[in-house]
Protein backbone atom coordinates (compact mmCIF):
# COMPACT_ATOMS: atom_id res chain seq x y z
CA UNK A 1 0.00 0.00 0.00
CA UNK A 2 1.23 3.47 -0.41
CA UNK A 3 0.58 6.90 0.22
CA UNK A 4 -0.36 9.44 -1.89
CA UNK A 5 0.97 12.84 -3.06
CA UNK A 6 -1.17 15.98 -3.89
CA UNK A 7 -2.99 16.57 -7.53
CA UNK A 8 -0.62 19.11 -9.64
CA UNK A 9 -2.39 18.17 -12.97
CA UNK A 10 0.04 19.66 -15.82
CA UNK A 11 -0.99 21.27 -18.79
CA UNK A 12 -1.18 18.54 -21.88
CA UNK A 13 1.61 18.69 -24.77
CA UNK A 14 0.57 19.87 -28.21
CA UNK A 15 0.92 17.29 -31.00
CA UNK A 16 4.28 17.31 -32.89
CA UNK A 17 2.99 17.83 -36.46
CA UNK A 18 4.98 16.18 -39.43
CA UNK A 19 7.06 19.13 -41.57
CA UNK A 20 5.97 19.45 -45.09
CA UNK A 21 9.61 20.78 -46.39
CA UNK A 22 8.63 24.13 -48.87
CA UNK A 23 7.61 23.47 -52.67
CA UNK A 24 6.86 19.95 -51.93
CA UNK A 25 3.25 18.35 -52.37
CA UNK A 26 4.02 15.23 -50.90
CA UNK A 27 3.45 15.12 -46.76
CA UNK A 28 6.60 14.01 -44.97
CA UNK A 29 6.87 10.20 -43.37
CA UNK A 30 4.70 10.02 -39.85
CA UNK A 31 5.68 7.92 -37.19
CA UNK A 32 3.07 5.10 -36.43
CA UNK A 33 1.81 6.51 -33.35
CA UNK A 34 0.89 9.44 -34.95
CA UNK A 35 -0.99 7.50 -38.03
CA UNK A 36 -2.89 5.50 -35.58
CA UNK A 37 -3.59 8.83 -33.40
CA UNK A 38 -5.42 10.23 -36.45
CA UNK A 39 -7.24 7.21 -36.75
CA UNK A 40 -8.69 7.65 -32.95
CA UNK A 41 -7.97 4.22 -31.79
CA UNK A 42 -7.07 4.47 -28.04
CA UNK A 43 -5.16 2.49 -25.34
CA UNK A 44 -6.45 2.69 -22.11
CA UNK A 45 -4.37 0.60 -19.24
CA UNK A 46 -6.50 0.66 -15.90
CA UNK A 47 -3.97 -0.57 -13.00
CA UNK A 48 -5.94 -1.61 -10.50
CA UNK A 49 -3.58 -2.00 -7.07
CA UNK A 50 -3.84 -5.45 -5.52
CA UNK A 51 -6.29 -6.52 -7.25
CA UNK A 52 -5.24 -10.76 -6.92
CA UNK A 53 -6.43 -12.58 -9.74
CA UNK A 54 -8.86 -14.78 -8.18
CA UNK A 55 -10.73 -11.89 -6.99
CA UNK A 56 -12.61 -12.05 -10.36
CA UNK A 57 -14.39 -14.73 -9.42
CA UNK A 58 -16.05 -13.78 -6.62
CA UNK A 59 -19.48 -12.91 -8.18
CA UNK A 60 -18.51 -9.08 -7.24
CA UNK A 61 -17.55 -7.84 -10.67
CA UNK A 62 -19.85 -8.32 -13.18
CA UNK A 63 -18.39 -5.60 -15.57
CA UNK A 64 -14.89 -7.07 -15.29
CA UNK A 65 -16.24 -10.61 -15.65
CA UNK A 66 -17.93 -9.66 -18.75
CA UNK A 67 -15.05 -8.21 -20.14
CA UNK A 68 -12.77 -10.70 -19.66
CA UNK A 69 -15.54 -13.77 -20.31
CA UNK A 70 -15.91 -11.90 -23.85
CA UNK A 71 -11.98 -11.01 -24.45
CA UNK A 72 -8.98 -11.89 -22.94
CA UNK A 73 -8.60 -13.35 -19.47
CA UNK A 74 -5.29 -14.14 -17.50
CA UNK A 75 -2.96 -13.39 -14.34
CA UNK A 76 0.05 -12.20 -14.15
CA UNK A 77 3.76 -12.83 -11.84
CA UNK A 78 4.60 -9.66 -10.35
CA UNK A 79 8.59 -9.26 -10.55
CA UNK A 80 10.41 -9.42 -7.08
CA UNK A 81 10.00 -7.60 -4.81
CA UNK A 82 5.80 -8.03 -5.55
CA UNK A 83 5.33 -4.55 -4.39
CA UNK A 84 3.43 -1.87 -5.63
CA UNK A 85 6.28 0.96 -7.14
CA UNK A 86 9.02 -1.74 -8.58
CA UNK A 87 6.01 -3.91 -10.28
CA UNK A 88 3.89 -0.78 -12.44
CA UNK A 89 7.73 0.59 -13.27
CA UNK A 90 8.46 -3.13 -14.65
CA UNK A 91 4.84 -2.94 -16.99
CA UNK A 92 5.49 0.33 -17.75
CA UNK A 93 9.10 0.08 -18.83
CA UNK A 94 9.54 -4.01 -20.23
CA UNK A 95 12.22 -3.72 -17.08
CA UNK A 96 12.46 -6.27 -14.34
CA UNK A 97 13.32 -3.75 -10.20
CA UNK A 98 16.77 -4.83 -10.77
CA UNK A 99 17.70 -3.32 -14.36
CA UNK A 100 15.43 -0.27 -13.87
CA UNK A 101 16.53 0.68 -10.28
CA UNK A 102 13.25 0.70 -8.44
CA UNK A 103 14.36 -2.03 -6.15
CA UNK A 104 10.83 -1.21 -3.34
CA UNK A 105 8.45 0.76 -1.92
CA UNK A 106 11.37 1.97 0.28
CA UNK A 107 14.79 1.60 -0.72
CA UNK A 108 18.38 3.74 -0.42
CA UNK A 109 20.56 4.72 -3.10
CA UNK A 110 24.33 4.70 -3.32
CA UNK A 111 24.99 7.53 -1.11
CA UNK A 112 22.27 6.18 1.62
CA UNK A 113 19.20 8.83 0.73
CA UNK A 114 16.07 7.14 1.39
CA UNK A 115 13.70 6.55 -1.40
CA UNK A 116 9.67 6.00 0.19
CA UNK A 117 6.31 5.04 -0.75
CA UNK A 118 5.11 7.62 1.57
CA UNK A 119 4.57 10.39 -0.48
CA UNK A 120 2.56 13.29 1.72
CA UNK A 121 4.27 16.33 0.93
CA UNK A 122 5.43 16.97 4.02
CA UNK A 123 7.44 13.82 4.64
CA UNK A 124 11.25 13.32 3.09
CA UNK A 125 10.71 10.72 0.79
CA UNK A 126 9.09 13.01 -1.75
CA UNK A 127 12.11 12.77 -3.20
CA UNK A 128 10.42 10.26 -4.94
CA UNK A 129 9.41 12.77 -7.32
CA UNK A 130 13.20 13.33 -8.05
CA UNK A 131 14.45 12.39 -11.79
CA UNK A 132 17.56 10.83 -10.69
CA UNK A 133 15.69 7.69 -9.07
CA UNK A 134 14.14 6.92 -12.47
CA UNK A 135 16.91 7.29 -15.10
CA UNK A 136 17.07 3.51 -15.08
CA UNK A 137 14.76 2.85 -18.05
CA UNK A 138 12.61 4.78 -20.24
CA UNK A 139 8.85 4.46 -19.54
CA UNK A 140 6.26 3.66 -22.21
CA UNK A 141 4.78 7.08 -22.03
CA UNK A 142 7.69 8.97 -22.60
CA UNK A 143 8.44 7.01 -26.01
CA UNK A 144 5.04 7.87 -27.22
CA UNK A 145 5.63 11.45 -26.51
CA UNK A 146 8.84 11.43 -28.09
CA UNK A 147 7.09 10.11 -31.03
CA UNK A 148 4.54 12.39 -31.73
CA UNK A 149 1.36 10.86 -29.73
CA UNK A 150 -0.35 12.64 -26.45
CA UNK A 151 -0.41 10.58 -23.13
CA UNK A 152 -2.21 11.11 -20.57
CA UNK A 153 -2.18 9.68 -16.71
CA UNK A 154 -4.61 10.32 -13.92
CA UNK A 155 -3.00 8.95 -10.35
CA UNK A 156 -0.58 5.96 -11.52
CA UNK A 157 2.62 5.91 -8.74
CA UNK A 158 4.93 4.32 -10.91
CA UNK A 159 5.24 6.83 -14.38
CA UNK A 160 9.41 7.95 -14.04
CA UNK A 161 10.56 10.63 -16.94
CA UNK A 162 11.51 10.92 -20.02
CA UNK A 163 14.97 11.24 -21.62
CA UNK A 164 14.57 14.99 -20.67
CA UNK A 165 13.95 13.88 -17.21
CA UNK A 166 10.57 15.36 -17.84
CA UNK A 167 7.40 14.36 -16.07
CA UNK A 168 4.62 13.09 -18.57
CA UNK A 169 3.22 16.23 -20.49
CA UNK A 170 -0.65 15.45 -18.85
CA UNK A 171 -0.19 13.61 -15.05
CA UNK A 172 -2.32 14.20 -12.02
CA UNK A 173 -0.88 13.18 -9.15
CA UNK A 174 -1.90 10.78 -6.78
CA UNK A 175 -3.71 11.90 -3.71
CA UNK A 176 -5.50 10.99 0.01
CA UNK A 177 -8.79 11.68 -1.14
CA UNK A 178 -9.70 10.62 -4.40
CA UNK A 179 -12.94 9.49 -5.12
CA UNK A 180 -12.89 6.44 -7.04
CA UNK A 181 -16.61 7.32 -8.44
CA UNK A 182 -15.08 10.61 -9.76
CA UNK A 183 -12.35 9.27 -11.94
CA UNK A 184 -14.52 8.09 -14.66
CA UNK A 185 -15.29 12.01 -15.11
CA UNK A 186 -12.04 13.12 -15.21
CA UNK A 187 -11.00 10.49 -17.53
CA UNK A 188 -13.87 11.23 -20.19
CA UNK A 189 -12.67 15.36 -19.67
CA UNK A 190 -9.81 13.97 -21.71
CA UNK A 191 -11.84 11.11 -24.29
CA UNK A 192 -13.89 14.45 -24.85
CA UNK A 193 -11.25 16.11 -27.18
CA UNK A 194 -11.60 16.26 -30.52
CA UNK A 195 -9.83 12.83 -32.27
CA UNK A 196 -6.85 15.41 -33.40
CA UNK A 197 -6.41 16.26 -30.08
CA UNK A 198 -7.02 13.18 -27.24
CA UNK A 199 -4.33 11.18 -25.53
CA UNK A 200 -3.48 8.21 -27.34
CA UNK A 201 -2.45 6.20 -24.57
CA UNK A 202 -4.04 6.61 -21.17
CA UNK A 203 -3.70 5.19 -17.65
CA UNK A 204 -5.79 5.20 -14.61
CA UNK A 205 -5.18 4.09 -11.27
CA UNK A 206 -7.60 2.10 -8.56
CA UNK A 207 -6.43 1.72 -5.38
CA UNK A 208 -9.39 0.42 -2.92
CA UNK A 209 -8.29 -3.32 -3.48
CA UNK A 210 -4.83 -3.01 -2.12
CA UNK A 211 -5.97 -0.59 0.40
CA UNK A 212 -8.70 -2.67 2.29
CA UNK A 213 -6.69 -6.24 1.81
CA UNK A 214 -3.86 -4.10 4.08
CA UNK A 215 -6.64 -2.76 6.41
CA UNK A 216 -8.64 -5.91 6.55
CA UNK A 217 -7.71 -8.36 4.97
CA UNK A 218 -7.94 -10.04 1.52
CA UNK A 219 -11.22 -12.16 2.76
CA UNK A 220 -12.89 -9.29 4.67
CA UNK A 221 -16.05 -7.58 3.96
CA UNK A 222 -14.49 -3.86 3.48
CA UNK A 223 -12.01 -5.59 0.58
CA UNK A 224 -15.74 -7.10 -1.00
CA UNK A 225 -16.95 -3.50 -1.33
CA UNK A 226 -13.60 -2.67 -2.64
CA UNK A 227 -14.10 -4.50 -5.08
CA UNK A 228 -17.68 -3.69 -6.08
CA UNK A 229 -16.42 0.15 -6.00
CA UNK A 230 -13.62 -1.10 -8.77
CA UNK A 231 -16.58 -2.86 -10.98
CA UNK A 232 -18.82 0.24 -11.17
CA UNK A 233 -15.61 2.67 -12.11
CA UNK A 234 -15.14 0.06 -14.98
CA UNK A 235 -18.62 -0.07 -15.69
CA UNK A 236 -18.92 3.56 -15.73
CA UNK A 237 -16.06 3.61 -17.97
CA UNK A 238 -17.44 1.33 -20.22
CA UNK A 239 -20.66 3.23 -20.78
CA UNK A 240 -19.14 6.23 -21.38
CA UNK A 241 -17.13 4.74 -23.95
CA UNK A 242 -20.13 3.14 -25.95
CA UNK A 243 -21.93 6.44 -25.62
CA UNK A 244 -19.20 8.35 -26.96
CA UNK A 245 -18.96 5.47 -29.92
CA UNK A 246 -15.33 4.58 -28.92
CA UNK A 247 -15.83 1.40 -26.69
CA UNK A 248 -15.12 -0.29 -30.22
CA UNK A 249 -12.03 1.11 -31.07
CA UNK A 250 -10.25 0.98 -27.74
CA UNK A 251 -7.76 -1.10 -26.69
CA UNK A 252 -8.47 -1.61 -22.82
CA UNK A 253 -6.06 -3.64 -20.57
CA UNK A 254 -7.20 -3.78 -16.94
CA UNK A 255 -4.19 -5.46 -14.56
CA UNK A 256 -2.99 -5.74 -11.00
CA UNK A 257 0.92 -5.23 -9.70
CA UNK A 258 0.32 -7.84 -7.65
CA UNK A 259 -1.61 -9.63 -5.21
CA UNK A 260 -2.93 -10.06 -1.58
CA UNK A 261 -2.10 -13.19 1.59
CA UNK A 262 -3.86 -13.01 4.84
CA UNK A 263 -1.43 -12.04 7.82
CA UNK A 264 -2.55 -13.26 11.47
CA UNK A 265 -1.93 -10.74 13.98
CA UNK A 266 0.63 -13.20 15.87
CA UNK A 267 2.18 -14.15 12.96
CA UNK A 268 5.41 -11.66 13.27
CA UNK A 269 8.82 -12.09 12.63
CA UNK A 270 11.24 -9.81 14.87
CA UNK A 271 13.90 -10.20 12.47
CA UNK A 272 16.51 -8.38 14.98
CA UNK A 273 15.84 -10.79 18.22
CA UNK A 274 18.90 -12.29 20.01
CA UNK A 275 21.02 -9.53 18.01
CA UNK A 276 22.89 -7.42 19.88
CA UNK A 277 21.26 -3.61 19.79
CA UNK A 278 21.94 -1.56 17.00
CA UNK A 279 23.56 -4.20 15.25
CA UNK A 280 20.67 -3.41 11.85
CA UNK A 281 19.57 -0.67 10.39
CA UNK A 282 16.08 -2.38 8.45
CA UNK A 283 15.45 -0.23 5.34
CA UNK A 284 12.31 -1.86 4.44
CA UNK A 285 10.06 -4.21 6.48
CA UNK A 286 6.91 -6.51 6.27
CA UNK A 287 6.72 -9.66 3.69
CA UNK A 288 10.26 -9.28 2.93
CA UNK A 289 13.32 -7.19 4.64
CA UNK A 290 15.81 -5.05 3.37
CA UNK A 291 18.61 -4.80 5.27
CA UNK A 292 21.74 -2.90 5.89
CA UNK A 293 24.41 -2.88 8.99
CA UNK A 294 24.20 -0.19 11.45
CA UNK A 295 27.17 2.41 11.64
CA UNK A 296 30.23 0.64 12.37
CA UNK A 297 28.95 -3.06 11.70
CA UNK A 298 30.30 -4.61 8.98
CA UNK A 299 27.95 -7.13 6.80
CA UNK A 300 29.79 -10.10 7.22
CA UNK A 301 28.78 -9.89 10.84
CA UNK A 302 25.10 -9.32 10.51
CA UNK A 303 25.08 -12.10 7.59
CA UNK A 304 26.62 -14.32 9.89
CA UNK A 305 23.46 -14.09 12.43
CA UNK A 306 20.77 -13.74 9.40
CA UNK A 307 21.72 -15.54 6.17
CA UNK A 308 20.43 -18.58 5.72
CA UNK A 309 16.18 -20.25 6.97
CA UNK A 310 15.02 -19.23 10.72
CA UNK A 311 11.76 -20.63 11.52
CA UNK A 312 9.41 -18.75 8.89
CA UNK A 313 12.05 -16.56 7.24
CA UNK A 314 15.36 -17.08 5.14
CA UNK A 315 17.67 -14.53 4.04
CA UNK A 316 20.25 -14.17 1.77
CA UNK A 317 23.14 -11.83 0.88
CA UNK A 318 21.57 -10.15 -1.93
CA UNK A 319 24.75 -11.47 -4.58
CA UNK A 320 23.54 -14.83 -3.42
CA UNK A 321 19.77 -14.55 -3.58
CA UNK A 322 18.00 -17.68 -5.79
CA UNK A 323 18.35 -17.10 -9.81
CA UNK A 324 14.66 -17.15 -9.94
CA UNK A 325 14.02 -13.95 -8.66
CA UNK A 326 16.47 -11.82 -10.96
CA UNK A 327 17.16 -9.93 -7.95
CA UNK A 328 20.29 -8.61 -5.90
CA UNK A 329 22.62 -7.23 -8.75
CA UNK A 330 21.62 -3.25 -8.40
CA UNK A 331 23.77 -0.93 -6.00
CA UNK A 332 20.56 0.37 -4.88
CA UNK A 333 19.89 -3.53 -3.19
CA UNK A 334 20.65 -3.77 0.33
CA UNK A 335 23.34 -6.04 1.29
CA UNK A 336 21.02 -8.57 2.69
CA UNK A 337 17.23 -8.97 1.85
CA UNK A 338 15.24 -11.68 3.97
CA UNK A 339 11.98 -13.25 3.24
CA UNK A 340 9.14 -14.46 5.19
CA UNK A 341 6.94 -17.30 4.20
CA UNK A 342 3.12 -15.97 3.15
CA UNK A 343 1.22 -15.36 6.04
CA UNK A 344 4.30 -14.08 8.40
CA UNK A 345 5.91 -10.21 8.06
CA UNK A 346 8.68 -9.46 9.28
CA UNK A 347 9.51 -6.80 12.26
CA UNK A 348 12.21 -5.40 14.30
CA UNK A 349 11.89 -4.79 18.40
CA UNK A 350 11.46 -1.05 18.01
CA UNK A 351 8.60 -1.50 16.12
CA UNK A 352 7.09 -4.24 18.47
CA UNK A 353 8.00 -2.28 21.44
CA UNK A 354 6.35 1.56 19.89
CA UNK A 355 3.09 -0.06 18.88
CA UNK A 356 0.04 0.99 21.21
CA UNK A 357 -1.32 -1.70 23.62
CA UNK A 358 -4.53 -3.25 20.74
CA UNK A 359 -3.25 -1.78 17.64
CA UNK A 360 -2.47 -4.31 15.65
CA UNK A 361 -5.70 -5.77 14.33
CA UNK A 362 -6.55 -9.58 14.65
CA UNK A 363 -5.71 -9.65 10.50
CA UNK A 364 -4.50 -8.01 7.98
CA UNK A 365 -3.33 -8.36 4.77
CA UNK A 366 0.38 -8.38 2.82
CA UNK A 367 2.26 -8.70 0.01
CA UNK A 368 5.84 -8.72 -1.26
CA UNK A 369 5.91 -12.78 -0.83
CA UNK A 370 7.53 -14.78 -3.36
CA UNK A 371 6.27 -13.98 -6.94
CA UNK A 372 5.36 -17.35 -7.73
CA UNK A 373 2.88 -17.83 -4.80
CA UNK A 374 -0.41 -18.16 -6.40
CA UNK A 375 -1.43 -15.39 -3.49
CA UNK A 376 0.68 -12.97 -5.70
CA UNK A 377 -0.53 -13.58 -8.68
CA UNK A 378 -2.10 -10.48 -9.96
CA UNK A 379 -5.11 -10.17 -12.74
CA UNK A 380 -4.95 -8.76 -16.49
CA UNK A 381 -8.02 -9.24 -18.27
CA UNK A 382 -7.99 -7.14 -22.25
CA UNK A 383 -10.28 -6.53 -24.78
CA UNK A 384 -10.52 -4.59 -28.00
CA UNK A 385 -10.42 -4.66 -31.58
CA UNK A 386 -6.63 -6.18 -31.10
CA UNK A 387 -7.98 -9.23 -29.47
CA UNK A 388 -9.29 -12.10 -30.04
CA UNK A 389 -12.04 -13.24 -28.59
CA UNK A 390 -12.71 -15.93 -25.65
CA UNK A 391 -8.89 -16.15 -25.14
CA UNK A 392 -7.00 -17.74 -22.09
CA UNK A 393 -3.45 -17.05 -21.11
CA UNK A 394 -1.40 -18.83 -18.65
CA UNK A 395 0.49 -16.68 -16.47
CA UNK A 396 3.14 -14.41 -17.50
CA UNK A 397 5.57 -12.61 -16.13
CA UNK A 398 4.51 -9.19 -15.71
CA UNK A 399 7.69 -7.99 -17.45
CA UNK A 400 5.98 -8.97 -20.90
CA UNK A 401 3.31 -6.11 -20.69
CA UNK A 402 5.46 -3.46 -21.64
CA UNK A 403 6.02 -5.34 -24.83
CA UNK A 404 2.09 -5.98 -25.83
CA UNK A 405 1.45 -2.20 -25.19
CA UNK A 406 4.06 -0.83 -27.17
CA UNK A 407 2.41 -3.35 -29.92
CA UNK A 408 -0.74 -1.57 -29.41
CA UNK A 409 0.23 2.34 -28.76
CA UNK A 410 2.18 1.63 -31.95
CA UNK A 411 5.51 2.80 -30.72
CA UNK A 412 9.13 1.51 -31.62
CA UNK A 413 9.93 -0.40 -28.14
CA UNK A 414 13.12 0.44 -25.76
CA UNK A 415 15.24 -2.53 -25.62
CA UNK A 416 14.23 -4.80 -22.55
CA UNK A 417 13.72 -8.07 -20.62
CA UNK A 418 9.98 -8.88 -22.19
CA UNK A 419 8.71 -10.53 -24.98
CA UNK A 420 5.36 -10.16 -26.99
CA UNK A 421 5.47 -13.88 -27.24
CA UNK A 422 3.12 -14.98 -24.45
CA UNK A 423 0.67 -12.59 -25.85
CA UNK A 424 0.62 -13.32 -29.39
CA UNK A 425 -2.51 -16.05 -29.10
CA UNK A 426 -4.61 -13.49 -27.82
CA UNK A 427 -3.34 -11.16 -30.77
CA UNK A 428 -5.70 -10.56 -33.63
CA UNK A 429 -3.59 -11.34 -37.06
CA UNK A 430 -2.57 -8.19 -38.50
């Protein structure tokens, strides 16, 4: 779960015409994005944070189950850590955390300055907002721009800059207080332009789902409604798109960053206990720990209390984490990064010790696990005229997105660590 920033919408970026050079009747060569720009065809990615792929089948979201009964249903492996800010950088880049250099919510760089997921303004790890944390890749968006095509982005935590360490020409910021019944508005302020003028590519961000399964729970009532307030957004979205005679020439993909496990209040790992004091310094805690020596402690002594399986944990000096997780080769990694089996978090004594008597509710909800736990698994469900219809994916690696959405925005791709592949039989021929 994370914390949210105040709106600063920014003024949209006019459309880079082609150049018709002087006594020539012939229009000059226009990049693809443009083409399909004039041809009003849209992409709309709706991230929807936390939103596990079994949720679908709850009987809760009749929009979303129509749309993915009719299109294109699957899940997809959030990239380690399964977090909210690495994962939507990975989809929106073709990056896995460790190439692009969002390594958590919470992380340090090489000099030790503290990158956070809580973003209120008044708190130091707005540095978030920084360009130098997100020079590690070049987002989707910003390759659109570059090629001639609006974007436009209402809320989504994970969008970086461009080559010009420019924000995206049209972003609102995330913030405490949005109303997820008044996005579809603000979204169809922007559908509204004339077909010369609106975005190209657009993302929207829903956050209920992730914020109840931390509150309550992944099984609890409050993350039900959640959901239900998710399924009218869409189906808000949908109608306004039918009215508006565009619902058939839009590209929609709806997906998660990741998923949800139940977390029993007792079930707490205090990851510094039997250490001497002040022996850590914990970076980032919960379903995994990332973990640097305190001042004047060298690694090799805290990896020779921590590395290796404790009860419900194991950790690992990060060069030694498992293959599978393509994690632990980025300076930004802490030296060692532990991992608690789904169900447990992991905690230090402070923490313990500052928490008001009651506080901690009888459950909650996590993630971060390992990405292959089928708790993790987050949902994509797509539809459009660049579909086929009734398709089924297995589960891919959320890595590939990138890949299927620069197919559909109609951009030349960055170089990455996706593939189209494990989309292409849900891929109309072209």
């Amino acid at each position: 779960m994370i914390r949210l920033l105040t709106a600063a919408a920014l003024p949209m970026l006019a459309l880079i015409a082609a150049s018709v050079p002087h006594g020539e009747a012939k229009t000059a060569p226009q990049s693809p994005v443009v083409r399909a720009q004039k041809q009003s065809s849209v992409t709309i990615l709706i991230a929807m944070d936390g939103f596990r792929a079994d949720y679908l089948d709850r009987g809760l979201t009749p929009n979303l189950k129509a749309l993915a009964d009719k299109g294109v249903r699957g899940s997809l492996r959030p990239s380690f850590p399964s977090v909210t800010l690495p994962n939507f950088y990975t989809i929106m880049t073709g990056k896995i955390p460790d190439h692009h250099g969002i390594v958590g919510n919470r992380f340090e760089n090489e000099s030790k300055v503290a990158f956070g997921s809580r973003l209120a303004p008044d708190k130091p790890e707005t540095n978030i907002k920084q360009s130098a944390w997100w020079r590690g890749a070049l987002p989707l968006w910003a390759s659109v721009e570059a090629q001639g095509g609006y974007t436009a982005h209402l809320y989504l935590p994970s969008l970086g800059v461009d080559a010009a360490e420019r924000p995206p020409a049209h972003y609102v910021r995330p913030t405490e207080d949005i109303k997820i019944a008044a996005e579809p508005s603000q979204f169809f302020e922007l559908l509204d332009r004339s077909p010369s003028d609106r975005p190209r590519f657009l993302t929207l961000y829903f956050y209920p789902a992730d914020h109840e399964g931390h509150e309550h729970g992944p099984n609890s009532p409050e993350l039900n409604q959640g959901l239900r307030d998710i399924d009218t957004a869409i189906g808000d979205i949908l109608t306004g798109l039918r009215e508006r005679g565009l619902l058939n020439r839009t590209n929609i993909i709806l997906l998660a960053d990741h998923g949800m496990a139940e977390v029993p209040a007792t079930h707490r790992i205090v990851i510094d206990e039997g250490l001497a004091p002040n022996t850590i310094r914990p970076v980032s805690l919960g379903a995994y720990a990332a973990i640097e020596p305190a001042a004047g402690v060298s690694v090799d002594t805290i990896a020779g209390k921590l590395v290796g399986r404790h009860g419900h944990v194991e950790c690992w000096r990060k060069e030694a984490m498992p293959p599978r997780f393509r994690f632990g080769g980025n300076p930004r990694i802490a030296p060692i990064i532990c991992l608690a089996d789904k169900g447990w978090d992991i905690t230090t004594q402070d923490k313990v010790a500052a928490e008001p008597a009651g506080s901690v509710p009888a459950v909650r909800g996590d993630h971060g696990y390992d990405p292959s736990d089928p708790d993790m698994t987050a949902l994509f469900v797509a539809s459009g005229p660049a579909f086929r219809q009734n398709s089924r994916l297995p589960i891919v690696d959320n890595v590939n997105v990138y890949s299927l959405l620069a197919r559909l925005v109609g951009i030349r791709p960055e170089p990455g660590d996706g593939s189209i592949a494990p989309f292409a039989p849900a891929l109309k021929a072209n």
